[in-house]
Every structure is written in C-alpha cells, then in structure tokens.
C-alpha atoms as a PDB file:
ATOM      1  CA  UNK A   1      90.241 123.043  77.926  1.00  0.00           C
ATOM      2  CA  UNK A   2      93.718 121.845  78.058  1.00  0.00           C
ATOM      3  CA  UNK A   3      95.677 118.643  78.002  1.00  0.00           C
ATOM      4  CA  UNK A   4      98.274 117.264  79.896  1.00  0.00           C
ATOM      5  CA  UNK A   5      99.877 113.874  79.403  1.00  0.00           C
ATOM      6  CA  UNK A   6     101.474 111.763  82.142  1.00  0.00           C
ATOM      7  CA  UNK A   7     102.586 108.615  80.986  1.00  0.00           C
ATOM      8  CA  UNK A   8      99.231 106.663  80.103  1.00  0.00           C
ATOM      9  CA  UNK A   9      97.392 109.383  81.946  1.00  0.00           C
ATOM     10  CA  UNK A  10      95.976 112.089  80.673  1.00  0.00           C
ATOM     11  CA  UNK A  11      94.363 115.568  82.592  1.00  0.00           C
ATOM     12  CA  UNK A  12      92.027 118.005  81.453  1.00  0.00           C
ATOM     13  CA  UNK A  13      91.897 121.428  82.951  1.00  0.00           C
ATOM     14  CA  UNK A  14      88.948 122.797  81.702  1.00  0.00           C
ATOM     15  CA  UNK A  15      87.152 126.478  82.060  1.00  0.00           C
ATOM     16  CA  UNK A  16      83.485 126.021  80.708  1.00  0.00           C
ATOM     17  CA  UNK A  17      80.471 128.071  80.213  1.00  0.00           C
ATOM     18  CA  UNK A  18      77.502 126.387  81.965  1.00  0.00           C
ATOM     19  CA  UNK A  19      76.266 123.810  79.317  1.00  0.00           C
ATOM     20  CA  UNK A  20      74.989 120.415  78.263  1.00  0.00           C
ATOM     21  CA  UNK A  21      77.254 117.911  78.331  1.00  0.00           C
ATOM     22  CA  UNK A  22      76.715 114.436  76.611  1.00  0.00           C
ATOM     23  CA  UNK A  23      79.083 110.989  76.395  1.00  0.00           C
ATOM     24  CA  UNK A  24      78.115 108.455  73.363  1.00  0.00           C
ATOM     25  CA  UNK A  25      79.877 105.665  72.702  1.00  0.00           C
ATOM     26  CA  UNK A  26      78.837 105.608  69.517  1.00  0.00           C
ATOM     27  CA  UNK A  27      80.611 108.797  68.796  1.00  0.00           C
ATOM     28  CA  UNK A  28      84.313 108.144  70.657  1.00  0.00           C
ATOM     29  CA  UNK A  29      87.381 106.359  69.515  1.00  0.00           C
ATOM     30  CA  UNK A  30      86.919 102.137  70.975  1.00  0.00           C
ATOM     31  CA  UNK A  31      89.932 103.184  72.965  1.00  0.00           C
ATOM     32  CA  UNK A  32      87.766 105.458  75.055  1.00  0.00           C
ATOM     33  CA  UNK A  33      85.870 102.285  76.790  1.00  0.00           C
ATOM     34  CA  UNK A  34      89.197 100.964  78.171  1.00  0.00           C
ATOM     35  CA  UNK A  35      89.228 104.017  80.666  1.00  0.00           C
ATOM     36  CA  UNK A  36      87.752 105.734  83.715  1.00  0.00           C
ATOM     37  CA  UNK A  37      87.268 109.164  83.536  1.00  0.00           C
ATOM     38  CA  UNK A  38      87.037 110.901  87.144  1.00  0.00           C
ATOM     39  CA  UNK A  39      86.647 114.898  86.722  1.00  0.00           C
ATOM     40  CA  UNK A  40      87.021 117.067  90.160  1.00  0.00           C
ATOM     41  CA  UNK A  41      85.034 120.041  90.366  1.00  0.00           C
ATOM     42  CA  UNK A  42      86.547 123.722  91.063  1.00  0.00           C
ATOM     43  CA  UNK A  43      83.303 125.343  91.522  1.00  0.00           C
ATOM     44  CA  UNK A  44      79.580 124.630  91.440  1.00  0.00           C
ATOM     45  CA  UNK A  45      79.181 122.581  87.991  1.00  0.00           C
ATOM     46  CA  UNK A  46      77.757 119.835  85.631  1.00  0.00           C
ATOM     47  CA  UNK A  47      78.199 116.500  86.803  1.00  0.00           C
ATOM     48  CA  UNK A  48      78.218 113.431  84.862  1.00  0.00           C
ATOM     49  CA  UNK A  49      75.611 110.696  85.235  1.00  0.00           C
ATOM     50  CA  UNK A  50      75.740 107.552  83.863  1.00  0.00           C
ATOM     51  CA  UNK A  51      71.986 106.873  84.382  1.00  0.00           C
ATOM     52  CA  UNK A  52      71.156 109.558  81.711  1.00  0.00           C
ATOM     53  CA  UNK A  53      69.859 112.268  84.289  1.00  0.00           C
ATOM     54  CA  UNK A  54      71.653 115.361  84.421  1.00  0.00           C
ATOM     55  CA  UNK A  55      72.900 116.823  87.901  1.00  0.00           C
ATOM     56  CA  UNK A  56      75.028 118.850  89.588  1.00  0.00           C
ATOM     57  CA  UNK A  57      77.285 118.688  92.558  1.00  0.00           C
ATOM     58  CA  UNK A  58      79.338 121.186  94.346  1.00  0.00           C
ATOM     59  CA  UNK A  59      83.155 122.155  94.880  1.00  0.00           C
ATOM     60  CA  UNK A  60      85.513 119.706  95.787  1.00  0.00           C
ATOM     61  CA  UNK A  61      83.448 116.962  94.307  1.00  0.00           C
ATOM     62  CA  UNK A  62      84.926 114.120  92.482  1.00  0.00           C
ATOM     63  CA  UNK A  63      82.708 111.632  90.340  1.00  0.00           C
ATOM     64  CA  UNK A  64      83.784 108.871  88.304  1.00  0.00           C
ATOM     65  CA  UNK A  65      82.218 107.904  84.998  1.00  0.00           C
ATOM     66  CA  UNK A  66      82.560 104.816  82.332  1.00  0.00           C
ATOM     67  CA  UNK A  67      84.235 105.646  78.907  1.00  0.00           C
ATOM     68  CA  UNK A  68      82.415 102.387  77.416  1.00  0.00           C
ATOM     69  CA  UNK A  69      78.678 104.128  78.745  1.00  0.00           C
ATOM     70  CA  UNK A  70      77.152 107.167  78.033  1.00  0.00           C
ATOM     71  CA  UNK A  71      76.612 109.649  80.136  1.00  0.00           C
ATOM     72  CA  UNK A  72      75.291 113.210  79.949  1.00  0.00           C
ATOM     73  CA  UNK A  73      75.732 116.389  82.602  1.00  0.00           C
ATOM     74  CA  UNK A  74      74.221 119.273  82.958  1.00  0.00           C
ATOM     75  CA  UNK A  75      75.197 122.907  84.377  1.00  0.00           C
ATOM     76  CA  UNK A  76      73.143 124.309  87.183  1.00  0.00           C
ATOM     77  CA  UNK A  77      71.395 126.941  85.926  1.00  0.00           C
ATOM     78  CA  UNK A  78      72.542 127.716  82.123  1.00  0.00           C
ATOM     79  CA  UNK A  79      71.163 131.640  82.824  1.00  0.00           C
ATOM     80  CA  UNK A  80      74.143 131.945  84.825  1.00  0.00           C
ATOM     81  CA  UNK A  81      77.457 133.336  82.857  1.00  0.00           C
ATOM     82  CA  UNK A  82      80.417 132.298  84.668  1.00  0.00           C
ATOM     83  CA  UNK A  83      82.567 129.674  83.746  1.00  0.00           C
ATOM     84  CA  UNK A  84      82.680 126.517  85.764  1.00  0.00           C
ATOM     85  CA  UNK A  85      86.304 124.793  86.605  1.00  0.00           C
ATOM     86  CA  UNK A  86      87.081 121.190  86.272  1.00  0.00           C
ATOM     87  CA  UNK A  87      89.911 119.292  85.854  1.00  0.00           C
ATOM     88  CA  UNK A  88      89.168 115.533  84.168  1.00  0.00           C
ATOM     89  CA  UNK A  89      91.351 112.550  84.387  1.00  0.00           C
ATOM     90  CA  UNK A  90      91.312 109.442  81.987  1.00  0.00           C
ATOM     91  CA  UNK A  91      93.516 106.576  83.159  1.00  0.00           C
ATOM     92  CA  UNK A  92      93.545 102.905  82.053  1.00  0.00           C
ATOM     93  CA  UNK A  93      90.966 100.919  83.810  1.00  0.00           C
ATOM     94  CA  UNK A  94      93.691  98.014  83.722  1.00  0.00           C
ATOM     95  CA  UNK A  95      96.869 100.174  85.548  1.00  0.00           C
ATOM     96  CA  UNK A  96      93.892 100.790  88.447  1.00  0.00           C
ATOM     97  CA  UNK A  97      94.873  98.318  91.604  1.00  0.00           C
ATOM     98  CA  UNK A  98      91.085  97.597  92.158  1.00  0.00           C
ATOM     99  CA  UNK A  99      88.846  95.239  90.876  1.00  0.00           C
ATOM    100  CA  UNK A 100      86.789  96.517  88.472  1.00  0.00           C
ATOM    101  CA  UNK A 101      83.528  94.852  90.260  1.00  0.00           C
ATOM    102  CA  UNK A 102      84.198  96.877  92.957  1.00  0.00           C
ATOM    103  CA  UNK A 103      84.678 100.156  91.020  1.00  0.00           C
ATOM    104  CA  UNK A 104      81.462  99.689  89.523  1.00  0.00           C
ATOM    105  CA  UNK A 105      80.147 100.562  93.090  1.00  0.00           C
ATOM    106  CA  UNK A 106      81.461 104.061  92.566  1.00  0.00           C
ATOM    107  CA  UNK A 107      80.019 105.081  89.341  1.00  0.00           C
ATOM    108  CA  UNK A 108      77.952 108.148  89.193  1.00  0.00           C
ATOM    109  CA  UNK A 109      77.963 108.985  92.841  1.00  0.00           C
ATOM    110  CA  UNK A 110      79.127 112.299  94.534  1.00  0.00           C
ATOM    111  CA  UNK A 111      82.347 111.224  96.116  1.00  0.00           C
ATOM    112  CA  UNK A 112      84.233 113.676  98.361  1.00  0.00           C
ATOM    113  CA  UNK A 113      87.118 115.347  98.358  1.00  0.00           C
ATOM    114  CA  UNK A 114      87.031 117.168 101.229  1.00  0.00           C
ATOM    115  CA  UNK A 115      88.812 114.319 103.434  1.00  0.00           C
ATOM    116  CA  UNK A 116      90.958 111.395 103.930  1.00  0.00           C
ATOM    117  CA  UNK A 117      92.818 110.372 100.389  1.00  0.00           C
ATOM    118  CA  UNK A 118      90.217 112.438  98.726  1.00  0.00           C
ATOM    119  CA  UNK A 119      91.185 115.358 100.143  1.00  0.00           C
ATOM    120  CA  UNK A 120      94.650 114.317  99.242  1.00  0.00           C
ATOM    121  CA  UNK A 121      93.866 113.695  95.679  1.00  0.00           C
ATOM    122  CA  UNK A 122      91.786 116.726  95.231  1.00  0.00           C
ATOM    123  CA  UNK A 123      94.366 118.954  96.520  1.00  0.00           C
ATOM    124  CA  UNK A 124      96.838 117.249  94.168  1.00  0.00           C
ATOM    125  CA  UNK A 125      94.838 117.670  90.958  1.00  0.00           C
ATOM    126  CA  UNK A 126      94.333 121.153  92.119  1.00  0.00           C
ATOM    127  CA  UNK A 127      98.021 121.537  91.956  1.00  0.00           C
ATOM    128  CA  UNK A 128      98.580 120.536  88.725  1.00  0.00           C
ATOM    129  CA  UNK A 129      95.841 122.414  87.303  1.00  0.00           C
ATOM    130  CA  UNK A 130      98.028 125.459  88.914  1.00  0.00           C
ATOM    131  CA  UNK A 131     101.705 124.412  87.901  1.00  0.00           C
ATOM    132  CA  UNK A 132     101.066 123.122  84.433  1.00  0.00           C
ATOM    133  CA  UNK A 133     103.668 125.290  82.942  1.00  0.00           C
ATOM    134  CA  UNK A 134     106.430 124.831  85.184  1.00  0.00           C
ATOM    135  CA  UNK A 135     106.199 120.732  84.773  1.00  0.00           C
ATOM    136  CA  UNK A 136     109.019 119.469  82.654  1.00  0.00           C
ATOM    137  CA  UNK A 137     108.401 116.590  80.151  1.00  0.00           C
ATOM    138  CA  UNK A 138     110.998 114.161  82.578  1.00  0.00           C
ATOM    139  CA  UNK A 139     108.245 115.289  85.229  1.00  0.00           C
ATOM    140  CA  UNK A 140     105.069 113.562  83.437  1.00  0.00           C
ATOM    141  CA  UNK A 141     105.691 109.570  83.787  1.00  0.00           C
ATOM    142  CA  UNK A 142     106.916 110.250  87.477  1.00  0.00           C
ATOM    143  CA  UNK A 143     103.777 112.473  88.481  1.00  0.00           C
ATOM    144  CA  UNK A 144     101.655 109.844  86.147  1.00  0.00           C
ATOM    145  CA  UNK A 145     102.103 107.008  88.850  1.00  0.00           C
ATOM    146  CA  UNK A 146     101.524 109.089  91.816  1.00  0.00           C
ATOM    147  CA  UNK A 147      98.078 109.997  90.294  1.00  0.00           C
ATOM    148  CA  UNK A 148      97.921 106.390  89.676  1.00  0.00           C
ATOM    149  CA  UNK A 149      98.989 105.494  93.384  1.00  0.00           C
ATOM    150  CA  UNK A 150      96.193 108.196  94.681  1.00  0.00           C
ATOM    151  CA  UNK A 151      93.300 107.263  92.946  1.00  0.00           C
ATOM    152  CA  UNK A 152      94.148 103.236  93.758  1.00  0.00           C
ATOM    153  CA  UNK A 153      94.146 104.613  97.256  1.00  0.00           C
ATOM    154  CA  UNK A 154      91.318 106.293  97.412  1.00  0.00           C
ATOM    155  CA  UNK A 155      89.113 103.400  95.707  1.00  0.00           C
ATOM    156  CA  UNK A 156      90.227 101.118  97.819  1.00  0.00           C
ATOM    157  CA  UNK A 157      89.257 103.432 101.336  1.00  0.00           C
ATOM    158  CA  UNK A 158      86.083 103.943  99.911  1.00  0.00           C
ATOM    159  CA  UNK A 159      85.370 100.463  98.811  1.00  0.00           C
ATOM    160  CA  UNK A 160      86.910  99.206 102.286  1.00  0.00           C
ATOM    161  CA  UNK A 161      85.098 101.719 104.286  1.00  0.00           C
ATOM    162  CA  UNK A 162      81.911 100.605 102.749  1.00  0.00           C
ATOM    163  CA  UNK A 163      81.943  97.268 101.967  1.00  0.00           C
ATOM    164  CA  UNK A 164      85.653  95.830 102.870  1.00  0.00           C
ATOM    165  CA  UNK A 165      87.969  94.469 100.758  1.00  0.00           C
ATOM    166  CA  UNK A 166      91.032  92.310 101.198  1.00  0.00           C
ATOM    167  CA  UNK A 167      93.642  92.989 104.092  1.00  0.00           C
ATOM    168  CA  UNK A 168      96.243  92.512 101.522  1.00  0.00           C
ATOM    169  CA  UNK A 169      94.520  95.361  98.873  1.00  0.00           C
ATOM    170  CA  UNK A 170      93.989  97.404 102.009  1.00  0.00           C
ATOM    171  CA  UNK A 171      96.981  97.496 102.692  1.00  0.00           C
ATOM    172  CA  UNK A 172      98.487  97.855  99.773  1.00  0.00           C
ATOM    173  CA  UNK A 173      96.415 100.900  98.913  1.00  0.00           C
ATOM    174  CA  UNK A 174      97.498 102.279 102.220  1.00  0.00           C
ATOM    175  CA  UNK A 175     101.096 102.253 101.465  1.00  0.00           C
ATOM    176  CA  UNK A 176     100.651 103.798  97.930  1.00  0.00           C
ATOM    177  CA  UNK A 177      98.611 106.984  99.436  1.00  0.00           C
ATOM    178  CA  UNK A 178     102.084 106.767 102.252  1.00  0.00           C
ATOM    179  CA  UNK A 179     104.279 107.020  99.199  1.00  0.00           C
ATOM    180  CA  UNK A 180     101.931 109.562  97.289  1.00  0.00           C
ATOM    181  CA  UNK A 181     101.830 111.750 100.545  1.00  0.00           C
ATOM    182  CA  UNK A 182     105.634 111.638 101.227  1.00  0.00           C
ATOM    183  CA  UNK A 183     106.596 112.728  97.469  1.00  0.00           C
ATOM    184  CA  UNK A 184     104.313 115.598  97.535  1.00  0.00           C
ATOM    185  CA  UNK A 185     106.311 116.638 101.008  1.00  0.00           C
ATOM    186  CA  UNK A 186     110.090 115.723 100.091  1.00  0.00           C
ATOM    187  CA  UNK A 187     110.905 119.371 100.500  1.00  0.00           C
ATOM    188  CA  UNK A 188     110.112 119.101 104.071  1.00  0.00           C
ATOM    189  CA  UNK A 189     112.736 118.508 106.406  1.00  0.00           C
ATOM    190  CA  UNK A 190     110.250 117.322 109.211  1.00  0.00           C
ATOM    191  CA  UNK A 191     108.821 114.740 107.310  1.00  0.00           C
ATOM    192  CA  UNK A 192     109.515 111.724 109.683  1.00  0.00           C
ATOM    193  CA  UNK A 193     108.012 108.666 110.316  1.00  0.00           C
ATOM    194  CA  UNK A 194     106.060 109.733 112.927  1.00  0.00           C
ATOM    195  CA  UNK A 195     104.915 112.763 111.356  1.00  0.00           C
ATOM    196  CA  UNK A 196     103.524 110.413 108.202  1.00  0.00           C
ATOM    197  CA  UNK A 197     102.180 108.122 110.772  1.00  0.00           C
ATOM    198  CA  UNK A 198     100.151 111.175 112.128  1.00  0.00           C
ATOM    199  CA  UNK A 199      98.956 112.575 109.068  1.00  0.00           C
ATOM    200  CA  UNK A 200      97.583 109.403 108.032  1.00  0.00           C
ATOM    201  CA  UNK A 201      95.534 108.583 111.916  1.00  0.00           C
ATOM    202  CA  UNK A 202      97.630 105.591 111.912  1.00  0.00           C
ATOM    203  CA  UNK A 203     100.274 104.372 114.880  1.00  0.00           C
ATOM    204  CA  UNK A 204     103.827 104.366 113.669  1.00  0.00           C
ATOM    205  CA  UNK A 205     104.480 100.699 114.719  1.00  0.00           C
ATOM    206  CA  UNK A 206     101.551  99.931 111.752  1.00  0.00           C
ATOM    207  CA  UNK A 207     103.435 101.857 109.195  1.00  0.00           C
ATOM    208  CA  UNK A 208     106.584 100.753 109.448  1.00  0.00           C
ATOM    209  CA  UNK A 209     105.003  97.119 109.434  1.00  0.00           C
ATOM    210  CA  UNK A 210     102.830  97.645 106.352  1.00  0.00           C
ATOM    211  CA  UNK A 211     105.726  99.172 104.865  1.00  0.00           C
ATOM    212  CA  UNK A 212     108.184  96.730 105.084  1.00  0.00           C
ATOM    213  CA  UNK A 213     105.196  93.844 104.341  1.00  0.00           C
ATOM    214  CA  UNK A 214     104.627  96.011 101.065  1.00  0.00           C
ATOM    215  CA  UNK A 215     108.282  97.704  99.969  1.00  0.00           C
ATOM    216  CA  UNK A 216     109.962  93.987 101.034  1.00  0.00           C
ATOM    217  CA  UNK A 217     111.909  94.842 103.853  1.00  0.00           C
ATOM    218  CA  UNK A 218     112.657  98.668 103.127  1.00  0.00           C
ATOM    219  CA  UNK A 219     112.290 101.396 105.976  1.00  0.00           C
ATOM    220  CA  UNK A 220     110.340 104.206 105.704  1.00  0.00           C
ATOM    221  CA  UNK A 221     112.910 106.235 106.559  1.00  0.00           C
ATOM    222  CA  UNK A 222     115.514 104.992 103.999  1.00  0.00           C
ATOM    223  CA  UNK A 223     112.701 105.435 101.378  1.00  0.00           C
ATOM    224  CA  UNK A 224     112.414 109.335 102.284  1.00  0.00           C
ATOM    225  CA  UNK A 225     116.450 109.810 101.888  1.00  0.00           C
ATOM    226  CA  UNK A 226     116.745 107.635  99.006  1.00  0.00           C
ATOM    227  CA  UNK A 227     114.062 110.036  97.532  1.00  0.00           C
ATOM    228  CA  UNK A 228     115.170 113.032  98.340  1.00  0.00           C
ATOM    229  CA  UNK A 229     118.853 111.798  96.979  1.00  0.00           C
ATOM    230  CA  UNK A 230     117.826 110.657  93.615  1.00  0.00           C
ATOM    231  CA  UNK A 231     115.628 114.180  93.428  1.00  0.00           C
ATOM    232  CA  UNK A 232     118.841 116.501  94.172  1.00  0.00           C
ATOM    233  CA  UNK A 233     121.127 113.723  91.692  1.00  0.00           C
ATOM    234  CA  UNK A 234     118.845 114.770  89.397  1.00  0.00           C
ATOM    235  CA  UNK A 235     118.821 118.148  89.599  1.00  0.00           C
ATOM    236  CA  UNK A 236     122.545 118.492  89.721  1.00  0.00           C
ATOM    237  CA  UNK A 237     122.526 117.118  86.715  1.00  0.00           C
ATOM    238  CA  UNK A 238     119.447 119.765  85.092  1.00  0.00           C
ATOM    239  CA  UNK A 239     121.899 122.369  82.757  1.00  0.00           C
ATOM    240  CA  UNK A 240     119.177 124.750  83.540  1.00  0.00           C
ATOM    241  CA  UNK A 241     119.999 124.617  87.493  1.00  0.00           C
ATOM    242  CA  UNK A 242     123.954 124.557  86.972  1.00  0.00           C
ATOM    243  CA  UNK A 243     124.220 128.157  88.832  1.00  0.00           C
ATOM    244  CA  UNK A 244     121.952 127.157  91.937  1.00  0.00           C
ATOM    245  CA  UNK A 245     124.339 126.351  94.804  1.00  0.00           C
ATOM    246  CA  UNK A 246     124.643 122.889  95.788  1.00  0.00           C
ATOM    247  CA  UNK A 247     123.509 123.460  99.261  1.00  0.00           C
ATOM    248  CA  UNK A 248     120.136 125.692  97.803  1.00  0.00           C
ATOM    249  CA  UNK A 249     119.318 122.360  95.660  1.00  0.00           C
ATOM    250  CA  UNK A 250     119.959 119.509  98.838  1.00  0.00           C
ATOM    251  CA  UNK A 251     117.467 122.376 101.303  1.00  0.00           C
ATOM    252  CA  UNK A 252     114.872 122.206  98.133  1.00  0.00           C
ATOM    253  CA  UNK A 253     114.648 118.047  98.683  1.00  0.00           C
ATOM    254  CA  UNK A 254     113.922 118.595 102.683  1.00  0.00           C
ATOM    255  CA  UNK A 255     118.248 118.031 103.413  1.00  0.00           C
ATOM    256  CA  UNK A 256     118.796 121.132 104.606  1.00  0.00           C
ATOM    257  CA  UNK A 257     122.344 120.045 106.261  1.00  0.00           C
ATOM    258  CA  UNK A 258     125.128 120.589 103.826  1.00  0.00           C
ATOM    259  CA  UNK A 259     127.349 117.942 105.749  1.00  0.00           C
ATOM    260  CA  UNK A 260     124.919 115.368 106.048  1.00  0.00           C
ATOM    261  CA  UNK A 261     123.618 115.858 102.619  1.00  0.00           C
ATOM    262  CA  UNK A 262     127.157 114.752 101.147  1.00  0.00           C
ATOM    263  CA  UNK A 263     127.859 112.098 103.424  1.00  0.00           C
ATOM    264  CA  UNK A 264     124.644 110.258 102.389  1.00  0.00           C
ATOM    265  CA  UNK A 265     125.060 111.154  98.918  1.00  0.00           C
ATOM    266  CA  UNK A 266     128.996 110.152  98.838  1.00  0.00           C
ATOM    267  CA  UNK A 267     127.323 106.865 100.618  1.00  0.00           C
ATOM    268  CA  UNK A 268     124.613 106.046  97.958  1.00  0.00           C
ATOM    269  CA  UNK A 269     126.577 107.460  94.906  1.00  0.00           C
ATOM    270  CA  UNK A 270     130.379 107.010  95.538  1.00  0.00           C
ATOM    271  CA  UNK A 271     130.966 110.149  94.434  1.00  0.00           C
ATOM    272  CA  UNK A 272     130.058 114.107  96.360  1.00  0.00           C
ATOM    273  CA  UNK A 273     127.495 115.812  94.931  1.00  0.00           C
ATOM    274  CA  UNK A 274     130.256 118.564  92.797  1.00  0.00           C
ATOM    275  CA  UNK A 275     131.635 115.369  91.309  1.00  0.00           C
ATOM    276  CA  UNK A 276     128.005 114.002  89.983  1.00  0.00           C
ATOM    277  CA  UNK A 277     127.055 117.474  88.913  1.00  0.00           C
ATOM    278  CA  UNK A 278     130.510 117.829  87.086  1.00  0.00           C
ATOM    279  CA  UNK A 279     130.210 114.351  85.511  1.00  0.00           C
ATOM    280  CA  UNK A 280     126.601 115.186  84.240  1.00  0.00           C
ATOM    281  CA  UNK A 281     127.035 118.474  83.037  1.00  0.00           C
ATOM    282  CA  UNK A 282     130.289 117.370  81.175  1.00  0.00           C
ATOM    283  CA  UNK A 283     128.705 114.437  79.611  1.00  0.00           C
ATOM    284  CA  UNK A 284     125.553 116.561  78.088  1.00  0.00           C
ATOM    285  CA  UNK A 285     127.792 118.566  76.699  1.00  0.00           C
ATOM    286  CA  UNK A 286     130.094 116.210  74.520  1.00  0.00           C
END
C-alpha cells in the first residue's frame, strides 16, 4: 500500500492478497469520520459495505464508504493467491460540492466507472496509480482539486440522473468535469471548443453558456490558452527543464506554433518566453 498526498487529499494504491477487511470507528483517529473514502477497483476484489455484509464487485468499480461507520469487505474467494489492485481516496466530506443528504444515496452501492464522469475519474485514478513517481511535490495541490472537481462531478450526474438536483449544482458540476477533462488534455493541440463540447454529448452553444454563467464571463477558449500559458511559464522556469528547447516545452502544453506561442505569451506576460525563463532561472539562483 502506498500513500500519496494532494493537498487535503490523500490516495492509496494498494496491491493486496485476498483478505478480510474491517472499518471500526472505534479503532480510527476522530478525524477519520470527517471523510469519504471511495476506493476504485483494478481487478476482481473486496468491496466495502457499510451494512456489515461482505461483497465483492468487479473491475472498474468504484464504491464509496463513510469514515464515521464501519464497514467490513471481503475478497472473493480467499483460496485464490493473486493480489487484488485498488487505489483508495479519502477527501474531506466538507471540500465535496454536494450535499451530504444526497451522498448518503450513494453509500455502499456498485457505482460504475465504465462511463460518463466515471469513466473519466476511473481512468484518472488509474493514472496516478501509474505516474506516482514522476509527480513533483508543486504537482500535488494542483492535481488535489481536479480529483476534487471529478468526484463533485460525478456525484452530482449520478444524483441528477437519478433523482435531480438543482439546475444551478448541475451545472456547476458540469463545468468542473469541463475543466477536469480539458487539464488532463492541455497537451493536445485539437482540444477546441467543439471538440470538448463533443466529448461531453453536449451542443457547443450550452457550453460556452454554462461556462461563462459559471467562470463569470470567461471563454472557454481563453481558459484553454491561459492554461496552457501558465503550464509552459512554469516550466520555463523548472531548473531541471533549462536544456529542453523552448519550442519542445510550448508543443508539450498543446501550442505547437512557435510564433503564436510567443505572441500570446509576450501578450499575457509582457515579456517572450527566453526573457521569463532567463528571469526565473537567474532569480533561483541568487
């Protein structure tokens, strides 16, 4: 089992042996029952249930769990010797953008992640089970509130599929799995507006109107390239990236056009993108 802290989230990768698995509250720090725990299987494994009967779910399922209840899981067949693969998430139940009424709906049931935000989420806890190592501590509170924007997302489809909540959470949780979605695909230069409205089954005229209801005015399109320009600022200014070529760094944050990659940065900085990288590299070494 390992550990990885973003911001005031934490994730568990986790290799285990089929076993019993059991949640007290009598046993865990009090600061346990102020979070959620979801945990996405890798393979065929134990899955919590906060009734007290042990079951198990398959690959690609997510289930969400109570740190103030006890719960206890069970592998599905403890003759077998593989390992199973999770990866576990605590998070805040007060930083989630969902009533916690409502959440209570989603408590020890199978939830998917085989489509819609759940797909999206699964894939992305996937990934950071996979690139652990190459994260950089700057990386954690950034990649913290994305998880945080994806699982607000997701709660609120499935609650809204289900039951319906608010227009206004709706679509609020729509434009944080939009902004979750288009940070995971910065390095693509054909992420456009109508390619997000696409991946999402929505028309573009709806997202840019949710998006400017829900970023105040801001395009969708001048949140991509103010993005992808803070991401390259701050790699220019990474000691460790000093001998990658300007041009190799603006192509990694989907600006694959060296002249329109310094106009817009000369625009939104003052300065070209040698100049910032100069400046930086200077300063971290006085």
């Amino acid at each position: 089992m390992g550990s990885m802290q973003l911001g005031p989230v934490t994730v568990w990768p986790s290799s285990l042996r089929p076993a019993r698995l059991r949640w007290s509250p009598r046993t865990v720090p009090r600061s346990a029952f102020e979070l959620y725990r979801l945990t996405l299987l890798l393979d065929d494994g134990p899955a919590p249930d906060p009734s007290g009967r042990a079951g198990t779910f398959g690959p690609r399922v997510l289930h969400l769990t109570d740190g103030s209840r006890p719960y206890r899981a069970q592998a599905r067949d403890g003759r077998e010797r593989r390992a199973v693969r999770a990866v576990g998430v605590d998070f805040p139940k007060a930083l989630l953008a969902v009533p916690a009424d409502r959440v209570e709906e989603l408590l020890g049931r199978p939830l998917s992640g085989r489509e819609g935000v759940g797909a999206l989420l699964a894939e992305f806890l996937a990934g950071l089970d996979r690139q652990a190592a190459t994260l950089r501590p700057s990386d954690a509170p950034r990649v913290g509130r994305v998880l945080l924007d994806l699982l607000s997302a997701w709660f609120a489809q499935l609650l809204e599929a289900e039951a319906g909540v608010t227009q206004e959470t709706y679509q609020r949780a729509t434009v944080e799995s939009l902004l979750a979605f288009i940070r995971q695909n910065l390095h693509d230069p054909e992420l456009t507006p109508p390619a997000i409205a696409a991946a999402h089954h929505i028309s573009l005229s709806y997202l840019h109107r949710i998006f400017q209801q829900q970023r105040r005015g801001e395009t969708v399109a001048a949140w991509i390239r103010g993005q992808r320009l803070e991401g390259a600022r701050r790699d220019l200014a990474d000691p460790a990236l000093r001998a990658t070529p300007i041009h190799v760094i603006a192509a990694r944050w989907g600006l694959p056009r060296a002249s329109d990659f310094t106009r817009a940065f000369r625009t939104a900085y003052g300065i070209s993108p040698r100049e910032s990288r100069a400046r930086a590299l200077s300063g971290r070494e006085e």
